[in-house]
Protein backbone atom coordinates (compact mmCIF):
# COMPACT_ATOMS: atom_id res chain seq x y z
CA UNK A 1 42.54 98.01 141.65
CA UNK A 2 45.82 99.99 140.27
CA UNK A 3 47.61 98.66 138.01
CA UNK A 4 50.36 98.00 140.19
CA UNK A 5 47.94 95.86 142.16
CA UNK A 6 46.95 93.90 139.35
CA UNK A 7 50.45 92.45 138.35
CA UNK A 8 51.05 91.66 141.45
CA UNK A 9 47.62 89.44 141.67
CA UNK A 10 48.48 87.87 138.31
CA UNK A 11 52.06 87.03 139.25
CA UNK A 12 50.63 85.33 142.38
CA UNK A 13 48.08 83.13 140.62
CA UNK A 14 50.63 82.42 138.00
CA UNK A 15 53.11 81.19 140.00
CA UNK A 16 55.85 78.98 138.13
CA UNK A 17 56.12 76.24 140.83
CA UNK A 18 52.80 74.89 140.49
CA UNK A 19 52.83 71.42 138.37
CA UNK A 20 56.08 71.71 136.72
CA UNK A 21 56.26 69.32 133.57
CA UNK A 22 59.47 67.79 133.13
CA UNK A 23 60.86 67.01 129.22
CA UNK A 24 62.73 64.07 128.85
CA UNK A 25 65.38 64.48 126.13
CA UNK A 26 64.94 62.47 122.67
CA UNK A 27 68.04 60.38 123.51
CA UNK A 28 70.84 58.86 121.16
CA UNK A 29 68.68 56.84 119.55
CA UNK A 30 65.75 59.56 118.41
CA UNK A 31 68.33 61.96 118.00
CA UNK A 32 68.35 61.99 114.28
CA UNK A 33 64.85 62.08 113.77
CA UNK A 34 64.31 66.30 113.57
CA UNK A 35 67.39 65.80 111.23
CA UNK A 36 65.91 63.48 109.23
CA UNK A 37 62.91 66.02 108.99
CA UNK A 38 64.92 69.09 108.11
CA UNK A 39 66.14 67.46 104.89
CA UNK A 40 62.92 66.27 103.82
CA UNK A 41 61.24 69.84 104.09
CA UNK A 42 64.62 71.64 102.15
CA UNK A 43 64.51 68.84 99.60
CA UNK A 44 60.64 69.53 99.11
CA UNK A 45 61.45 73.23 99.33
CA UNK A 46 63.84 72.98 97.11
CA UNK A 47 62.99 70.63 94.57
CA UNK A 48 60.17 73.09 92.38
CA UNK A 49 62.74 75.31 91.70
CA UNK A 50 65.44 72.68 90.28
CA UNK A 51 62.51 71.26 88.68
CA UNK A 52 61.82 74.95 87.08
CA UNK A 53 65.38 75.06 85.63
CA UNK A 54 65.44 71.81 83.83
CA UNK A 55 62.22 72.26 82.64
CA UNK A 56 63.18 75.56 80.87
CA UNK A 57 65.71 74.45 79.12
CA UNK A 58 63.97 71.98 77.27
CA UNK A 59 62.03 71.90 74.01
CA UNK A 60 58.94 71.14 73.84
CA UNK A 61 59.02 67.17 72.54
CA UNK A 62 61.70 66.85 75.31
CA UNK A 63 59.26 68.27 78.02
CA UNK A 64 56.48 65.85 76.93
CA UNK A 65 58.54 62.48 76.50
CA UNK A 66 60.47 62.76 79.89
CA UNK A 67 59.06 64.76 81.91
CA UNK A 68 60.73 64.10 85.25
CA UNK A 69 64.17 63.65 83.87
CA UNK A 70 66.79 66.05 82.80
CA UNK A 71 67.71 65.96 79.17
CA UNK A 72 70.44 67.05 76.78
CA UNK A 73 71.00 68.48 74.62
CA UNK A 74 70.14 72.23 76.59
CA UNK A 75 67.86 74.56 74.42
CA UNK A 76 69.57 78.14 76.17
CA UNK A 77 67.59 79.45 73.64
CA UNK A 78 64.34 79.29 75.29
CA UNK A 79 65.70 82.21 77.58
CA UNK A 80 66.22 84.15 74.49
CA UNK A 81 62.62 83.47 73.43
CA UNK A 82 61.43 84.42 76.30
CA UNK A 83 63.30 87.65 76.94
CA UNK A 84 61.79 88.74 73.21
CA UNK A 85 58.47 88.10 74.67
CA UNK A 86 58.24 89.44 77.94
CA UNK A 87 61.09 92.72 77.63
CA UNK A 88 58.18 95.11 77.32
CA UNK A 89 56.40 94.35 80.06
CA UNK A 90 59.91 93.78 81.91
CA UNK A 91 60.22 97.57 80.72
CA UNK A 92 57.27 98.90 82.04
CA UNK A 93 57.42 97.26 85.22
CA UNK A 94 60.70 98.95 86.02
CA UNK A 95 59.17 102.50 84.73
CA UNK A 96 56.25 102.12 87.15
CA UNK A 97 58.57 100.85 89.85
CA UNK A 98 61.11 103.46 89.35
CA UNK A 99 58.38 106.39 89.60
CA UNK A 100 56.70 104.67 92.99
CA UNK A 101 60.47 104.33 94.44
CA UNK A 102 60.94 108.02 93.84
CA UNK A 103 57.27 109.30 94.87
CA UNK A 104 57.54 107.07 98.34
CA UNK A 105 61.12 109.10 98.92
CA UNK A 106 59.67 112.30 98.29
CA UNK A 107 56.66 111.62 100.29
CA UNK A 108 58.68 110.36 102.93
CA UNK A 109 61.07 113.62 102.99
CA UNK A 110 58.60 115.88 103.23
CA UNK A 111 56.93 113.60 106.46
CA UNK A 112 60.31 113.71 108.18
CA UNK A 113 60.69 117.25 107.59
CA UNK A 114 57.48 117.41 109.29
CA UNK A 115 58.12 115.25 112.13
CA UNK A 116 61.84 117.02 112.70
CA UNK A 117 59.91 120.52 113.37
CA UNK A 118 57.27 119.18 115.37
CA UNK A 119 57.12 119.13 119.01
């Protein structure tokens, strides 16, 4: 059979007015149920990151006595602390990220060279 054949036969067995299914709409009274979902998956989306950012400004007897809840006063510091511990590795990551961005350009200008002459 040719190919031409084929999609023919297939369109003929698959046929969209066999059993149709009909979908009844949710109505007014369902109709804020997929709403109601939405919110719940961005809150719980959400919610680990706000988490994150209370929890870093806090010192450590804060974190342990209230976990859950936000607390003042703010220790800004802690971004301070950690900057002093993690810049070098900050550092090298964008030394080894700047020499893979510029080997992957190269690389890539000397394929499109390529491809432009070929025929």
């Amino acid at each position: 059979m040719s190919n031409t054949t084929q999609s023919t036969a297939w369109l003929e067995i698959n046929k969209p007015d066999a059993a149709r299914v009909k979908v009844k709409p949710l109505g007014r009274r369902w109709a804020f149920v997929p709403h109601v979902i939405l919110i719940f998956l961005v809150v719980a989306s959400i919610y680990p990151l706000i988490f994150t950012l209370f929890a870093s400004v806090k010192s450590n007897a804060q974190f342990y006595t209230s976990f859950w809840v936000p607390t003042a006063p703010f220790h800004w510091e802690n971004y301070l602390q950690a900057w002093e511990a993690l810049s070098g590795g900050f550092a090298n990551s964008l030394v080894v990220s700047g020499i893979t961005v510029i080997g992957v350009v190269f690389m890539s200008a000397l394929s499109a060279w390529t491809f432009a002459r070929y025929d």
